[in-house]
ModelCIF file with pLDDT and N, C-alpha, C, O atoms, coordinates in Angstrom:
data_MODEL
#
_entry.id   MODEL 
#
_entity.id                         1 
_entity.type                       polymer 
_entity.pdbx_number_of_molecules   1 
#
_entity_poly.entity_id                      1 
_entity_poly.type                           'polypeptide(L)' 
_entity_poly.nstd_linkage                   no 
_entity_poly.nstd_monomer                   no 
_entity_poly.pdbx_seq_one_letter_code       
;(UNK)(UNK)(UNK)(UNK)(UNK)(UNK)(UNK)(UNK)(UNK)(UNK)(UNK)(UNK)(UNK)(UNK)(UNK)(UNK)
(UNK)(UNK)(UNK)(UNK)(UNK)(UNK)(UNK)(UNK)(UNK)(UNK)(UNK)(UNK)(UNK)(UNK)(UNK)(UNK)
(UNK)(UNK)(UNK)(UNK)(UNK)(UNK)(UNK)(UNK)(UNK)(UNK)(UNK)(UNK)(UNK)(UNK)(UNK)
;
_entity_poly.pdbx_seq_one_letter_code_can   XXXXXXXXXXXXXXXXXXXXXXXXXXXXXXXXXXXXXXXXXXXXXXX 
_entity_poly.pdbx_strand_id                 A 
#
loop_
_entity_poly_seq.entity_id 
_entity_poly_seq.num 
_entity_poly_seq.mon_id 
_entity_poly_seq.hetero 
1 1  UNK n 
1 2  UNK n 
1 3  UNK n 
1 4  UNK n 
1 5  UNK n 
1 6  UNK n 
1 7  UNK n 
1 8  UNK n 
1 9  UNK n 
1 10 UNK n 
1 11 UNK n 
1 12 UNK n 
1 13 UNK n 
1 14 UNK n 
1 15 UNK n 
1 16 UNK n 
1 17 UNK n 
1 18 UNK n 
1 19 UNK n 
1 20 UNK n 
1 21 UNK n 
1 22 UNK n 
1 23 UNK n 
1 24 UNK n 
1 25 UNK n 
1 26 UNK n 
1 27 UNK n 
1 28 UNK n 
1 29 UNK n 
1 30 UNK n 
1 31 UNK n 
1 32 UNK n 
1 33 UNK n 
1 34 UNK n 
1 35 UNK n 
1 36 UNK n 
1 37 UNK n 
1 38 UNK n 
1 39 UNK n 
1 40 UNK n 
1 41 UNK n 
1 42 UNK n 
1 43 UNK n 
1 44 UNK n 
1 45 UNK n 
1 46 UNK n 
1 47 UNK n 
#
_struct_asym.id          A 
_struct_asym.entity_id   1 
#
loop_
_ma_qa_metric.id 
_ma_qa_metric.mode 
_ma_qa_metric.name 
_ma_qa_metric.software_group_id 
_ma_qa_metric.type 
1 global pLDDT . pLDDT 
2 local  pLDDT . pLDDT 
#
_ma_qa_metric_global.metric_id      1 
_ma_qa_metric_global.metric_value   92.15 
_ma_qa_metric_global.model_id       1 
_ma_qa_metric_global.ordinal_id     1 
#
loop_
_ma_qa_metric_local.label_asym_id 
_ma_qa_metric_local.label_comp_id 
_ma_qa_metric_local.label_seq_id 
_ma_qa_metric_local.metric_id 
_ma_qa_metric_local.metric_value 
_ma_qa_metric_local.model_id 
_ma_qa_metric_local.ordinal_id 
A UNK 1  2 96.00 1 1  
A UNK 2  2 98.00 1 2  
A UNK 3  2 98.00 1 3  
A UNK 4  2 98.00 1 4  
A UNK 5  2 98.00 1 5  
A UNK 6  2 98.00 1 6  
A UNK 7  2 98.00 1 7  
A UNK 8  2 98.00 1 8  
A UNK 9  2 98.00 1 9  
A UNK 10 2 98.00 1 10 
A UNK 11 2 98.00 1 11 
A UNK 12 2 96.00 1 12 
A UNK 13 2 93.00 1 13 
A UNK 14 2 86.00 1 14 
A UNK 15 2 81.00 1 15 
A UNK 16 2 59.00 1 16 
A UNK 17 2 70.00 1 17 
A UNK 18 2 63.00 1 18 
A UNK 19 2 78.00 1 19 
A UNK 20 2 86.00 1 20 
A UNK 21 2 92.00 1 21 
A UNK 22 2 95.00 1 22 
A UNK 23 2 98.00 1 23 
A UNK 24 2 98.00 1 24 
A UNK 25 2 98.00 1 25 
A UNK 26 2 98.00 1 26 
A UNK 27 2 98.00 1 27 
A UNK 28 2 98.00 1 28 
A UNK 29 2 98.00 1 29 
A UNK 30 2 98.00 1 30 
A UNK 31 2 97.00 1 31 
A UNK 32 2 98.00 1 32 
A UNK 33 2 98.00 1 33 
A UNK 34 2 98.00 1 34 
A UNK 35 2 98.00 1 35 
A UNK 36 2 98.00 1 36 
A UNK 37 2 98.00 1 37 
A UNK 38 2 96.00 1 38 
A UNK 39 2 94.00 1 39 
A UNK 40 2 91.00 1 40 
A UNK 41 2 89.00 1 41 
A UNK 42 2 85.00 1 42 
A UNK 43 2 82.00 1 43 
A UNK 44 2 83.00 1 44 
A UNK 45 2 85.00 1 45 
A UNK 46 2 88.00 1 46 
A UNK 47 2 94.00 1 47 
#
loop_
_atom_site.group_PDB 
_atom_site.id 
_atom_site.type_symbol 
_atom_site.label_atom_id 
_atom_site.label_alt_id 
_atom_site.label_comp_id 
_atom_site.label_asym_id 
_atom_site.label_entity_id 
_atom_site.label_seq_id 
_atom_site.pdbx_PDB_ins_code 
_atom_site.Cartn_x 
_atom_site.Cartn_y 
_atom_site.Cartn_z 
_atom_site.occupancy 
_atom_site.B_iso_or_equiv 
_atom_site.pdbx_formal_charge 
_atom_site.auth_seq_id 
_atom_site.auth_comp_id 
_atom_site.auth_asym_id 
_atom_site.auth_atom_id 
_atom_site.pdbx_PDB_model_num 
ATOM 1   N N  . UNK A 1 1  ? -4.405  4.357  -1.979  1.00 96.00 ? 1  UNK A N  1 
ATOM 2   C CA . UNK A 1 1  ? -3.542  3.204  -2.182  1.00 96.00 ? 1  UNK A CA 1 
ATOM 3   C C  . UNK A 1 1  ? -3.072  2.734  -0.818  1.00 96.00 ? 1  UNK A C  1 
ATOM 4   O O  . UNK A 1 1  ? -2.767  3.609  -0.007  1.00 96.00 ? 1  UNK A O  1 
ATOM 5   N N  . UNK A 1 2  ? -2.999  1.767  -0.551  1.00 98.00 ? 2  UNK A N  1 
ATOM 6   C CA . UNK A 1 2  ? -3.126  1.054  0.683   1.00 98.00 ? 2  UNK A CA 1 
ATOM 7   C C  . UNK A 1 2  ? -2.099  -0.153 0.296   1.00 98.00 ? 2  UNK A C  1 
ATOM 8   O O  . UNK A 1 2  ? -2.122  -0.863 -0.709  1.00 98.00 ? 2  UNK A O  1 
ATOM 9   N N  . UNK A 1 3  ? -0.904  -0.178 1.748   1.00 98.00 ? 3  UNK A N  1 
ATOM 10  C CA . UNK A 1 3  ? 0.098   -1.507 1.803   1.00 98.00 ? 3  UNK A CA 1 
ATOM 11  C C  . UNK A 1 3  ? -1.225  -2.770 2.051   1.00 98.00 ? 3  UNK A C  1 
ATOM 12  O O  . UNK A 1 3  ? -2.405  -2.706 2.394   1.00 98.00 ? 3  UNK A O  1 
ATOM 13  N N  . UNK A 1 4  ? -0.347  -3.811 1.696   1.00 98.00 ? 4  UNK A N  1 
ATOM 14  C CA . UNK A 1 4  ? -1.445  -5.362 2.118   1.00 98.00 ? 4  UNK A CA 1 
ATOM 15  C C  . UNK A 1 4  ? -1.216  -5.463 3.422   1.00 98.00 ? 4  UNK A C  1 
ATOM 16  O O  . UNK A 1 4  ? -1.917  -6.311 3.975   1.00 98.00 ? 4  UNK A O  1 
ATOM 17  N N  . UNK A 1 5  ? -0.466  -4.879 4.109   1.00 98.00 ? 5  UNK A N  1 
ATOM 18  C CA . UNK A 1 5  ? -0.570  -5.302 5.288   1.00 98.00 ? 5  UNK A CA 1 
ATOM 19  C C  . UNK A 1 5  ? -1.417  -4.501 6.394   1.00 98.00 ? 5  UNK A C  1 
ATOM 20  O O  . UNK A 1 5  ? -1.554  -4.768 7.588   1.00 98.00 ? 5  UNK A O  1 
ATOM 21  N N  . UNK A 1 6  ? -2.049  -3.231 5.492   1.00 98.00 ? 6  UNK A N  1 
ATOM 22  C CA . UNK A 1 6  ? -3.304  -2.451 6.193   1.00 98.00 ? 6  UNK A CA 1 
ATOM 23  C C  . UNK A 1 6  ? -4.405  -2.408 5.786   1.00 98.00 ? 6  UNK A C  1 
ATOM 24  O O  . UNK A 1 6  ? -5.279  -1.706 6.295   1.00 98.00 ? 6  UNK A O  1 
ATOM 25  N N  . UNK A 1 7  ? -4.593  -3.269 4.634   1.00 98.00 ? 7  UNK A N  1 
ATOM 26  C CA . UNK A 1 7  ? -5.905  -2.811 3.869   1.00 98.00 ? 7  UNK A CA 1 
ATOM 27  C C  . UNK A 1 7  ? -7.183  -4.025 4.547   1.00 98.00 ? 7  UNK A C  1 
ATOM 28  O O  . UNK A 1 7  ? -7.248  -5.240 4.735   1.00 98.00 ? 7  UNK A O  1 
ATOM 29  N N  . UNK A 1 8  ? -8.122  -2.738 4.755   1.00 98.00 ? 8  UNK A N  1 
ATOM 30  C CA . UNK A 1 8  ? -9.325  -3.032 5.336   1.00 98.00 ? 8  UNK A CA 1 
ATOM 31  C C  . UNK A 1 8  ? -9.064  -2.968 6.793   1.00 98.00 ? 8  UNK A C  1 
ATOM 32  O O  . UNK A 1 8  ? -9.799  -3.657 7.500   1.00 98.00 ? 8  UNK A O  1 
ATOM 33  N N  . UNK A 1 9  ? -7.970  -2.125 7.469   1.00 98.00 ? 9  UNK A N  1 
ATOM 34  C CA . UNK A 1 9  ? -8.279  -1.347 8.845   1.00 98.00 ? 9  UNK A CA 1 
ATOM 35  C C  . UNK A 1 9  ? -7.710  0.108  8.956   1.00 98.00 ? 9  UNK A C  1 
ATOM 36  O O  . UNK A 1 9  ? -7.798  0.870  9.918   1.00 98.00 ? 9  UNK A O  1 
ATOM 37  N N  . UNK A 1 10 ? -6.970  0.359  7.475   1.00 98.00 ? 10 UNK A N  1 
ATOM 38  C CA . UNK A 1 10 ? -6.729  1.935  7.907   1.00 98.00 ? 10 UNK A CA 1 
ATOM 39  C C  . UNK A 1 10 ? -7.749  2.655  6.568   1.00 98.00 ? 10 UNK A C  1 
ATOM 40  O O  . UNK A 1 10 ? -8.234  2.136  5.562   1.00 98.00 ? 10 UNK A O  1 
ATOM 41  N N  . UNK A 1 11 ? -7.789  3.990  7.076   1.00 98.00 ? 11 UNK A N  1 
ATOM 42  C CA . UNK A 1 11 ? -7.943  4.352  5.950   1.00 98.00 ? 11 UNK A CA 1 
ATOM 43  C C  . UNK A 1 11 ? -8.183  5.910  5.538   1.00 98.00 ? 11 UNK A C  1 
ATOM 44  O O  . UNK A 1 11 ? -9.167  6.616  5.762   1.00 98.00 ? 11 UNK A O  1 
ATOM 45  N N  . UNK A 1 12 ? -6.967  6.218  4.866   1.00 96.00 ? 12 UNK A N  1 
ATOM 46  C CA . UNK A 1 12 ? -6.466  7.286  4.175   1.00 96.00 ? 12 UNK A CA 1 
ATOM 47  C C  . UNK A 1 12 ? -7.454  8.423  3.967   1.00 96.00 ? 12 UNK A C  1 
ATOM 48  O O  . UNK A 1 12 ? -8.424  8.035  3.316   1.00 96.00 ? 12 UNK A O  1 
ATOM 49  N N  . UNK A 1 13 ? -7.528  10.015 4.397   1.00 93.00 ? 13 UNK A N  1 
ATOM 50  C CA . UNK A 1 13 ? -8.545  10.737 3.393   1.00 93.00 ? 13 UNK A CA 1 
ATOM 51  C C  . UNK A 1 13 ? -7.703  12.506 3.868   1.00 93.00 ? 13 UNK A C  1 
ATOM 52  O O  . UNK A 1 13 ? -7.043  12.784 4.869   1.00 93.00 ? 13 UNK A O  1 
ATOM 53  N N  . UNK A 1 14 ? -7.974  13.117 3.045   1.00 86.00 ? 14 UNK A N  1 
ATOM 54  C CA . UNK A 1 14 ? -7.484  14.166 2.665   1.00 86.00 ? 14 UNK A CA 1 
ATOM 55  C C  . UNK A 1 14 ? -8.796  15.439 2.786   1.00 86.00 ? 14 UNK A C  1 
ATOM 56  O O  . UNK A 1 14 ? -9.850  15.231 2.184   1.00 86.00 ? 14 UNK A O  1 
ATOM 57  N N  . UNK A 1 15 ? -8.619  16.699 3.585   1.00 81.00 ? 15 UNK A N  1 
ATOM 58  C CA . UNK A 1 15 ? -10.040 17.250 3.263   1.00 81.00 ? 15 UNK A CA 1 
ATOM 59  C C  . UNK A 1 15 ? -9.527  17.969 2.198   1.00 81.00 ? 15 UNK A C  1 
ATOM 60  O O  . UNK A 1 15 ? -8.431  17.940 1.640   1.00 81.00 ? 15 UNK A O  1 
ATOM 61  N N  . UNK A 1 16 ? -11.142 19.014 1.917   1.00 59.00 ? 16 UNK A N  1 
ATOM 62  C CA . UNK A 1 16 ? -11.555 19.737 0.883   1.00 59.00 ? 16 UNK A CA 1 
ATOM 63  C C  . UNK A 1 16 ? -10.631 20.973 0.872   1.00 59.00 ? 16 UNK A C  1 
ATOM 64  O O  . UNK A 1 16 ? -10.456 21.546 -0.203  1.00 59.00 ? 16 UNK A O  1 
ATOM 65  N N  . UNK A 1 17 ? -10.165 21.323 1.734   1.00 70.00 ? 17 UNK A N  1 
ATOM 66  C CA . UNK A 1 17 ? -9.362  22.581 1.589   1.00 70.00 ? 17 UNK A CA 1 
ATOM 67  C C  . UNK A 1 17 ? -7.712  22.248 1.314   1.00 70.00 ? 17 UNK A C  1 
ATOM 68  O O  . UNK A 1 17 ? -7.005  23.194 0.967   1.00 70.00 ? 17 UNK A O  1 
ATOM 69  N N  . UNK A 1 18 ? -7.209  21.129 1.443   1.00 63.00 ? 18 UNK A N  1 
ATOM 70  C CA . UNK A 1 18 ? -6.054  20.612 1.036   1.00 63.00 ? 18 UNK A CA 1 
ATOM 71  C C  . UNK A 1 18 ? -4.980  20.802 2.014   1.00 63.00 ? 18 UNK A C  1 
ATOM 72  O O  . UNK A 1 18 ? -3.802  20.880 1.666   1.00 63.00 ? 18 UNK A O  1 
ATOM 73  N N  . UNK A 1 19 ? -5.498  20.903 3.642   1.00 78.00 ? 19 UNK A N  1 
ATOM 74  C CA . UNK A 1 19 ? -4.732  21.184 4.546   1.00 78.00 ? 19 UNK A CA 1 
ATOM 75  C C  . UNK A 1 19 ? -4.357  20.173 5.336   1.00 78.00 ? 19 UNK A C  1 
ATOM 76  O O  . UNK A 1 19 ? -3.230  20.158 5.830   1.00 78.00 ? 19 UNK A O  1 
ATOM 77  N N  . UNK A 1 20 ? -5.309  19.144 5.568   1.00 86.00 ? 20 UNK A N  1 
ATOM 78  C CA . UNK A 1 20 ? -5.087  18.101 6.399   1.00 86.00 ? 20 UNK A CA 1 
ATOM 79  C C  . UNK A 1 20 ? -5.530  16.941 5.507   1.00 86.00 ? 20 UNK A C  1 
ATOM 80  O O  . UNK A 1 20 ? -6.330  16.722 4.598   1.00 86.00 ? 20 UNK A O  1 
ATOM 81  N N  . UNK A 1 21 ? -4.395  16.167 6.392   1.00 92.00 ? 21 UNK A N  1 
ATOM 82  C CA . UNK A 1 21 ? -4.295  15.008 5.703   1.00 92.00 ? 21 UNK A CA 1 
ATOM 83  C C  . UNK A 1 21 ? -4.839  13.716 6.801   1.00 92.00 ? 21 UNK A C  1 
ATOM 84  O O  . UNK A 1 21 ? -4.149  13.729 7.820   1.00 92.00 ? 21 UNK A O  1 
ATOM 85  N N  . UNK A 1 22 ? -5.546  12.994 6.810   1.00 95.00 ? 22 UNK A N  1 
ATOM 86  C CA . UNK A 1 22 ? -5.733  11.780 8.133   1.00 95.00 ? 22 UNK A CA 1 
ATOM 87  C C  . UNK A 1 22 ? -5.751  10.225 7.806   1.00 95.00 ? 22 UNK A C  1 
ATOM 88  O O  . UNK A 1 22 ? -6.446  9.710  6.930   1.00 95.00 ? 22 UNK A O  1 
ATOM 89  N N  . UNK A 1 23 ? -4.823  9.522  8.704   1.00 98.00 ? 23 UNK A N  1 
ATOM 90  C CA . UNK A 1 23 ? -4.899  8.278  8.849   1.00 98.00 ? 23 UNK A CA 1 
ATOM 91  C C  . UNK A 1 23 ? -6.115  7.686  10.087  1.00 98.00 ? 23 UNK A C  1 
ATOM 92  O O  . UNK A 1 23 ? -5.911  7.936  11.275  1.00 98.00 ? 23 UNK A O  1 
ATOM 93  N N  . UNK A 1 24 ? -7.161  7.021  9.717   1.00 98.00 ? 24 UNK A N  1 
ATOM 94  C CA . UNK A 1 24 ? -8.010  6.133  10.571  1.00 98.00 ? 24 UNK A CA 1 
ATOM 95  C C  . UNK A 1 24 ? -7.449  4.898  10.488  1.00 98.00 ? 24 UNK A C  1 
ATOM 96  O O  . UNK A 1 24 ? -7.624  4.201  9.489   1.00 98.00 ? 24 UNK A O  1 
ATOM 97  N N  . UNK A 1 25 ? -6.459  4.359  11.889  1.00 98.00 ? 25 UNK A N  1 
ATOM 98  C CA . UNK A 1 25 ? -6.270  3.345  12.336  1.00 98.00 ? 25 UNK A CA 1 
ATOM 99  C C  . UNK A 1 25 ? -7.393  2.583  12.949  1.00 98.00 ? 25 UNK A C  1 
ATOM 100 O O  . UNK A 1 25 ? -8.138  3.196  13.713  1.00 98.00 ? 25 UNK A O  1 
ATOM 101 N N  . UNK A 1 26 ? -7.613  1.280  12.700  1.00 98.00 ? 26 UNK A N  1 
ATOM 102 C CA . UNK A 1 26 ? -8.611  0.690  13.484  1.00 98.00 ? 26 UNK A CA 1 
ATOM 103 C C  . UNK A 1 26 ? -7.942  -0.795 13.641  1.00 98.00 ? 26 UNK A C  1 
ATOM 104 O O  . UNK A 1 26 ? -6.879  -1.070 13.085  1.00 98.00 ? 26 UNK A O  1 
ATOM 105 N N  . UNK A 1 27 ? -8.694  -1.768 14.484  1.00 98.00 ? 27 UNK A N  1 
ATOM 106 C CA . UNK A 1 27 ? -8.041  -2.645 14.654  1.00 98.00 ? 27 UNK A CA 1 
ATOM 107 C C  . UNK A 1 27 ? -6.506  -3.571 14.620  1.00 98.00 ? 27 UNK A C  1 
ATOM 108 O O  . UNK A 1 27 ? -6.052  -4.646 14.229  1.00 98.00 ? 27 UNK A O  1 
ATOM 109 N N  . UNK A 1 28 ? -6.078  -2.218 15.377  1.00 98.00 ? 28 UNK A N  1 
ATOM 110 C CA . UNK A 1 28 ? -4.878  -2.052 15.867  1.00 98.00 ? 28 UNK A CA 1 
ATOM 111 C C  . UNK A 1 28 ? -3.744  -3.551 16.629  1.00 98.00 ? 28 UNK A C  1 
ATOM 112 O O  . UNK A 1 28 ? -4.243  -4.229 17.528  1.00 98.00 ? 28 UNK A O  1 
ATOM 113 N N  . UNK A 1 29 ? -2.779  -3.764 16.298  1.00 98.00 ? 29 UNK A N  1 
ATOM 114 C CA . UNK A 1 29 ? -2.383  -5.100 16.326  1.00 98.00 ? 29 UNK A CA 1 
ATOM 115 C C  . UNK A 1 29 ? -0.513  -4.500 16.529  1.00 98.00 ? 29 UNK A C  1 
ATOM 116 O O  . UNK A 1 29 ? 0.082   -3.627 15.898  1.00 98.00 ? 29 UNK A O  1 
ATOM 117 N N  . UNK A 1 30 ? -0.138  -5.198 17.404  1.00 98.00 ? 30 UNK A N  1 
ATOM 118 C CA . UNK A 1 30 ? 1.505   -5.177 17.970  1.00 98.00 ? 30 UNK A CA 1 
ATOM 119 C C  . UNK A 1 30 ? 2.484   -4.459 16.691  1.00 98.00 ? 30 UNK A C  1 
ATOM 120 O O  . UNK A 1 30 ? 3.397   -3.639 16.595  1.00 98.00 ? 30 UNK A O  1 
ATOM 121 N N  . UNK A 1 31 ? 1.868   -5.110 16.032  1.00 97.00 ? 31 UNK A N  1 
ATOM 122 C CA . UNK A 1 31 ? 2.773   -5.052 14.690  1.00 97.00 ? 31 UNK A CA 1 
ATOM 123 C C  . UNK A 1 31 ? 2.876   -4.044 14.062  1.00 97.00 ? 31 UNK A C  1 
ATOM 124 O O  . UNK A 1 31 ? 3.776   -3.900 13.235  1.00 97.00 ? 31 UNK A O  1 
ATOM 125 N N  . UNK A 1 32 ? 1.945   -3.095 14.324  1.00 98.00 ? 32 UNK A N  1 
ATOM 126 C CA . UNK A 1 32 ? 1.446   -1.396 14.127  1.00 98.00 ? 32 UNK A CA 1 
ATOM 127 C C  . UNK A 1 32 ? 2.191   -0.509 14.735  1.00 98.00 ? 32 UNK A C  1 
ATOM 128 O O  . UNK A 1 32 ? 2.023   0.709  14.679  1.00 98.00 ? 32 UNK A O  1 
ATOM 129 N N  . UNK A 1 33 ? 3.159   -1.167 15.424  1.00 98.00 ? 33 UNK A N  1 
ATOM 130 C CA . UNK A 1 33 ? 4.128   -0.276 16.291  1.00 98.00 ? 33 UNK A CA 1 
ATOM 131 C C  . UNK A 1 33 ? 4.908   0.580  15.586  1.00 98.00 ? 33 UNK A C  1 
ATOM 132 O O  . UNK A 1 33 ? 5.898   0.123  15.016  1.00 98.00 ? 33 UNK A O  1 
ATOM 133 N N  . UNK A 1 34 ? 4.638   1.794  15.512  1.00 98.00 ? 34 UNK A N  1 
ATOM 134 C CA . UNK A 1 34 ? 6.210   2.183  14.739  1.00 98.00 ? 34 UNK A CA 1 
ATOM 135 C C  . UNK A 1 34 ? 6.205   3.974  15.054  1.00 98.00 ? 34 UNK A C  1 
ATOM 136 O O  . UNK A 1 34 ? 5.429   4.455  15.880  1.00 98.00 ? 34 UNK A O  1 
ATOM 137 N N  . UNK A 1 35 ? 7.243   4.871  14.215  1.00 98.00 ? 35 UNK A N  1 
ATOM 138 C CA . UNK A 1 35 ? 6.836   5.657  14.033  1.00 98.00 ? 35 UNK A CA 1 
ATOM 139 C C  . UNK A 1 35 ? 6.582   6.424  12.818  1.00 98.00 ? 35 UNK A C  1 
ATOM 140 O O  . UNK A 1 35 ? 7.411   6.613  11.928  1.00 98.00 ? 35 UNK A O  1 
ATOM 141 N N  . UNK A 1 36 ? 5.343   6.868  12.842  1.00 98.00 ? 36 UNK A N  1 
ATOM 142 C CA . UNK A 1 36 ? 4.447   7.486  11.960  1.00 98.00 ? 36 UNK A CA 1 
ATOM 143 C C  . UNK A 1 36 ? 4.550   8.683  11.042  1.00 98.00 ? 36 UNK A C  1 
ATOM 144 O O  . UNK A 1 36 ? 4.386   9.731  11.666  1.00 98.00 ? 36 UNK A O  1 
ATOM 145 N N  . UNK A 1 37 ? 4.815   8.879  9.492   1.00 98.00 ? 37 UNK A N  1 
ATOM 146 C CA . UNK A 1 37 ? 5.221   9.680  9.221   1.00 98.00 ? 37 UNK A CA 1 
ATOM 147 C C  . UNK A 1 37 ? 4.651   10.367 8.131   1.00 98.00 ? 37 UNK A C  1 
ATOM 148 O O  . UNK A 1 37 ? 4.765   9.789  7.050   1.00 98.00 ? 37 UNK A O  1 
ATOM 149 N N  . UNK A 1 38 ? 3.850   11.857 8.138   1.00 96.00 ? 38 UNK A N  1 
ATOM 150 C CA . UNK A 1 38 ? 3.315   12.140 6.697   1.00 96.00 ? 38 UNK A CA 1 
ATOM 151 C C  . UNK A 1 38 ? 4.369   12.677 5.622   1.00 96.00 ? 38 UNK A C  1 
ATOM 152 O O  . UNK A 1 38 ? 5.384   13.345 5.818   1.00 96.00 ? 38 UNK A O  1 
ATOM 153 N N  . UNK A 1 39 ? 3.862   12.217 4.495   1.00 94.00 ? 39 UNK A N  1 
ATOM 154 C CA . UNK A 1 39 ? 4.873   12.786 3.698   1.00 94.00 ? 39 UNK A CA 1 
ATOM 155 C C  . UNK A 1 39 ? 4.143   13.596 2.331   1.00 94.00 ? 39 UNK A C  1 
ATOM 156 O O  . UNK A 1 39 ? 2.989   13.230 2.111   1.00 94.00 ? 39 UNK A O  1 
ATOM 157 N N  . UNK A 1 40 ? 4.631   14.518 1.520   1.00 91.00 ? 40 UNK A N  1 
ATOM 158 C CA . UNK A 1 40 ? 4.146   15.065 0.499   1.00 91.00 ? 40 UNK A CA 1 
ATOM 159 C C  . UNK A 1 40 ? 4.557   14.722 -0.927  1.00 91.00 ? 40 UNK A C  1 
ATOM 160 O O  . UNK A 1 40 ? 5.184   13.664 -0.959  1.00 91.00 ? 40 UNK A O  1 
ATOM 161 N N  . UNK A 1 41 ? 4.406   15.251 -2.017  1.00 89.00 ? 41 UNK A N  1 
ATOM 162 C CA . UNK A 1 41 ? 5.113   14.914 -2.910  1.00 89.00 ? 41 UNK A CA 1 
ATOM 163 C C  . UNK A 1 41 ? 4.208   15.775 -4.249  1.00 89.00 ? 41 UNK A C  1 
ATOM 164 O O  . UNK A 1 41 ? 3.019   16.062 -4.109  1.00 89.00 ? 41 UNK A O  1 
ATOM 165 N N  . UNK A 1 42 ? 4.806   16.028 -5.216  1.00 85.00 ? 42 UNK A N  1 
ATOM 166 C CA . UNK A 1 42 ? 4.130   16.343 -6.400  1.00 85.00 ? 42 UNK A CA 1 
ATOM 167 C C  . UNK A 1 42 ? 3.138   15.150 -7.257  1.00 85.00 ? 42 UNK A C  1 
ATOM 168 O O  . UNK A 1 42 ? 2.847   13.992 -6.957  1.00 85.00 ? 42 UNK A O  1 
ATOM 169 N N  . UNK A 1 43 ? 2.663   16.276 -8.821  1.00 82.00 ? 43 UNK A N  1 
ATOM 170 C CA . UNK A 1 43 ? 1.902   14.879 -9.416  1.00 82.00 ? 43 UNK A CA 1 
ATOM 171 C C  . UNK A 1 43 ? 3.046   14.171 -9.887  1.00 82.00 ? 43 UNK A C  1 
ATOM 172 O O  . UNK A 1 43 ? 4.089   14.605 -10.376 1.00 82.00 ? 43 UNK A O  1 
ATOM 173 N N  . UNK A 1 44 ? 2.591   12.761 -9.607  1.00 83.00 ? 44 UNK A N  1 
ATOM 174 C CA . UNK A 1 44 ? 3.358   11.990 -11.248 1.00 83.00 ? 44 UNK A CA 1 
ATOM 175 C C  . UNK A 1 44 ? 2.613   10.338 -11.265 1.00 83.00 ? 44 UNK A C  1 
ATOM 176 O O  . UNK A 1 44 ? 1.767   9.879  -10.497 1.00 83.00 ? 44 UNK A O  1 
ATOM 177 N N  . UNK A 1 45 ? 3.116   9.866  -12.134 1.00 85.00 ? 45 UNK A N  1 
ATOM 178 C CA . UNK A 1 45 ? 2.290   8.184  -12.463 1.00 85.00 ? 45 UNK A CA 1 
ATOM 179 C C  . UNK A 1 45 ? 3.121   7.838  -11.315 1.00 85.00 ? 45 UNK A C  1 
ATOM 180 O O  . UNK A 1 45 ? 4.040   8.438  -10.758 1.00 85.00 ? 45 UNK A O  1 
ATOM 181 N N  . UNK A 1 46 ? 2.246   6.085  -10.992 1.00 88.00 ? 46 UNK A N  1 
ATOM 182 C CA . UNK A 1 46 ? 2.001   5.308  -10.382 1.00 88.00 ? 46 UNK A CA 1 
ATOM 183 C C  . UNK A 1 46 ? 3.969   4.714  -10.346 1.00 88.00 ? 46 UNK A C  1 
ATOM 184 O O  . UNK A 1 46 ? 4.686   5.048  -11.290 1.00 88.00 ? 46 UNK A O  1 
ATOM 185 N N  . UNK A 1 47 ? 4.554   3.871  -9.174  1.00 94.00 ? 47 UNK A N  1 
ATOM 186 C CA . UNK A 1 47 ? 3.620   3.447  -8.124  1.00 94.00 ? 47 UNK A CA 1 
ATOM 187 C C  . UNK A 1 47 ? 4.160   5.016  -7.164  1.00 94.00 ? 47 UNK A C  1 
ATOM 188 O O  . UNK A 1 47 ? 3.672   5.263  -6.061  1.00 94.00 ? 47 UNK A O  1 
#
């Protein structure tokens, strides 16, 4: 799930062992400035 204001230059993936988590930034723009934060959470429905 992706904000509109990143979709189609980042993109989210998780590996197979459930340890790491990675953001691929690409076409990177001023506005991308910030600081960056992972977060966790349990299951539950949307959003």
């Amino acid at each position: 799930y992706y904000a509109d204001s990143v979709k189609g230059r980042f993109t989210i993936s998780r590996d197979s062992g459930k340890k790491q988590l990675y953001l691929q930034m690409t076409a990177l723009k001023p506005e991308d400035t910030a600081v960056y934060y992972c977060a966790a959470r349990g299951w539950g429905s949307e959003p």
